[in-house]
Protein backbone atom coordinates (compact mmCIF):
# COMPACT_ATOMS: atom_id res chain seq x y z
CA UNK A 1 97.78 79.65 104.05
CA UNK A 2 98.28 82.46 106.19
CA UNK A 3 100.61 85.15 106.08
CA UNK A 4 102.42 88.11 108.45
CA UNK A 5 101.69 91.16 107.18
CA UNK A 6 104.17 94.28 108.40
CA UNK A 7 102.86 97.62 108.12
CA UNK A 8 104.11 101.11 109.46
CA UNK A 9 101.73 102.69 111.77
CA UNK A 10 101.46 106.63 112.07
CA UNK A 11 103.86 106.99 114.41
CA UNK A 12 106.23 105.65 112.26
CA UNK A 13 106.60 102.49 114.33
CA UNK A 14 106.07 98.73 112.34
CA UNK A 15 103.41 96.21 113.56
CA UNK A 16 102.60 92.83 111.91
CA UNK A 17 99.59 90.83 111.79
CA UNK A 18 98.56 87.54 111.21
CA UNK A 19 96.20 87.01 108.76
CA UNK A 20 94.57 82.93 108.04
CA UNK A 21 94.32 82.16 104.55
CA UNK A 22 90.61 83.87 103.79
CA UNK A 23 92.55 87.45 104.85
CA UNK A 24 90.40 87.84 108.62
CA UNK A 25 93.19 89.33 111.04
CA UNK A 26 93.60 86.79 114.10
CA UNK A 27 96.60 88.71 115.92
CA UNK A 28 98.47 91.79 116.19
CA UNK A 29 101.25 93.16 117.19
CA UNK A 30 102.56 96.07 119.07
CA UNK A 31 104.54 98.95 117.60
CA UNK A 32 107.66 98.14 117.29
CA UNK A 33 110.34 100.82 116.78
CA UNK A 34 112.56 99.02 114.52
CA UNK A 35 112.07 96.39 111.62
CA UNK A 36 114.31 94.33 112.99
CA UNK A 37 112.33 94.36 116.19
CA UNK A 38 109.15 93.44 114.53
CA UNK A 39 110.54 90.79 112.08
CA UNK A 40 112.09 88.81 115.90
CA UNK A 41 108.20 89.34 117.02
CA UNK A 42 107.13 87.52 113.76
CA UNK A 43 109.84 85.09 114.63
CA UNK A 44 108.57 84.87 118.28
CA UNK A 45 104.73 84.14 117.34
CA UNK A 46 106.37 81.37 114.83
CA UNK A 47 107.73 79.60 117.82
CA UNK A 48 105.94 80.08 120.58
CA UNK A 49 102.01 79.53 118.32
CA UNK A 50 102.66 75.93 118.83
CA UNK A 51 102.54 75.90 122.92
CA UNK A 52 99.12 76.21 123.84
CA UNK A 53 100.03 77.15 127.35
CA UNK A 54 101.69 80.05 126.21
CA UNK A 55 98.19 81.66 124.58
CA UNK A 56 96.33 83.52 127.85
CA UNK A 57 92.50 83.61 127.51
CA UNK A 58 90.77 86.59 128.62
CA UNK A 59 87.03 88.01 128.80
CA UNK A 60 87.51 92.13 128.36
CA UNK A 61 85.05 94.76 130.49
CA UNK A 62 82.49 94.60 127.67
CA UNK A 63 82.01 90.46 127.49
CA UNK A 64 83.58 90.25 124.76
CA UNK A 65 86.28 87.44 124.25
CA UNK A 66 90.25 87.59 122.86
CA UNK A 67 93.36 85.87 123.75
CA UNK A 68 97.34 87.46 123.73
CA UNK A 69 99.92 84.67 122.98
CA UNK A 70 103.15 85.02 125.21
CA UNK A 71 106.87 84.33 125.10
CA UNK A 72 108.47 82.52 127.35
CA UNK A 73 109.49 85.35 129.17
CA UNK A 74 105.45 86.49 129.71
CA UNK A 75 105.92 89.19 127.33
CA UNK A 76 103.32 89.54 125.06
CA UNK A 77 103.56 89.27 121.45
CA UNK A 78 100.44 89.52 120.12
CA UNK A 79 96.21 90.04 121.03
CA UNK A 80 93.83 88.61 118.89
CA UNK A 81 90.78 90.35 117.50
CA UNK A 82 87.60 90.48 120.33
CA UNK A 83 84.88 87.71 119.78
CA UNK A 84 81.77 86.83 120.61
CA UNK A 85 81.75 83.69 122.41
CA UNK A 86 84.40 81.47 123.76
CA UNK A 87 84.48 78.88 121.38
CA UNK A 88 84.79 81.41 118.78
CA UNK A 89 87.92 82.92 120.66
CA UNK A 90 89.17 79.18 121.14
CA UNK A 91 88.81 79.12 116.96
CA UNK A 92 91.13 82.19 117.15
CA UNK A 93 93.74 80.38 119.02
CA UNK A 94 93.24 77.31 116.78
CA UNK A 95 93.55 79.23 113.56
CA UNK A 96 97.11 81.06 114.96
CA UNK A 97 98.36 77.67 115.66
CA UNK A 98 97.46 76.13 112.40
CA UNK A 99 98.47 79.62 110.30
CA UNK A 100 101.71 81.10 112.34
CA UNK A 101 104.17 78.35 111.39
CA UNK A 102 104.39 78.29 107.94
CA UNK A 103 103.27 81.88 107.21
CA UNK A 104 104.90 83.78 104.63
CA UNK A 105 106.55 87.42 105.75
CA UNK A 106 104.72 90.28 103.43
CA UNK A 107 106.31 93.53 104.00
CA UNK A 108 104.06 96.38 103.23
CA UNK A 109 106.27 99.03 105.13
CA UNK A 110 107.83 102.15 102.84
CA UNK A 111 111.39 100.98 104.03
């Protein structure tokens, strides 16, 4: 089973990530400046994982593969890790689907 795991960066800002049930990272977050903030992007990815339109597939300068998944509003809420191939990328998207839902909230922040 896969859980969010919230973390402060060094900037003091919090950040979540995804993790599928063996522990590999499939998204990320951005900083967020507020808990609160961070906990509606967990939230957000919870909702939104199950739309497949709203993950955006992309190819970065390098070749390497990773996908962001969206709101509703285009905003995005999360990049995956960079892959390999495309069919490993599509994995990533599969695994965020299957994991976000149900995820359990870990909150490894000082607060």
């Amino acid at each position: 089973m896969g859980k969010f795991v919230i973390t402060t960066r060094k900037n003091g800002e919090c950040q979540f990530t995804l993790k599928a049930g063996n522990g590999q990272a499939i998204l990320a977050s951005e900083g967020y400046t507020t808990k609160a903030a961070c906990l509606n992007g967990v939230e957000s990815v919870k909702k939104n994982s199950a739309d497949l339109s709203r993950f955006e597939k992309l190819e970065s300068k390098n070749g390497k593969f990773y996908f962001n998944l969206k709101a509703g509003n285009g905003q995005i809420i999360g990049t995956s890790e960079m892959y390999e191939s495309t069919a490993s990328r599509d994995n990533g998207i599969a695994s965020v689907q299957k994991n976000a839902p149900d995820a359990e909230i870990v909150d490894e922040t000082a607060a």
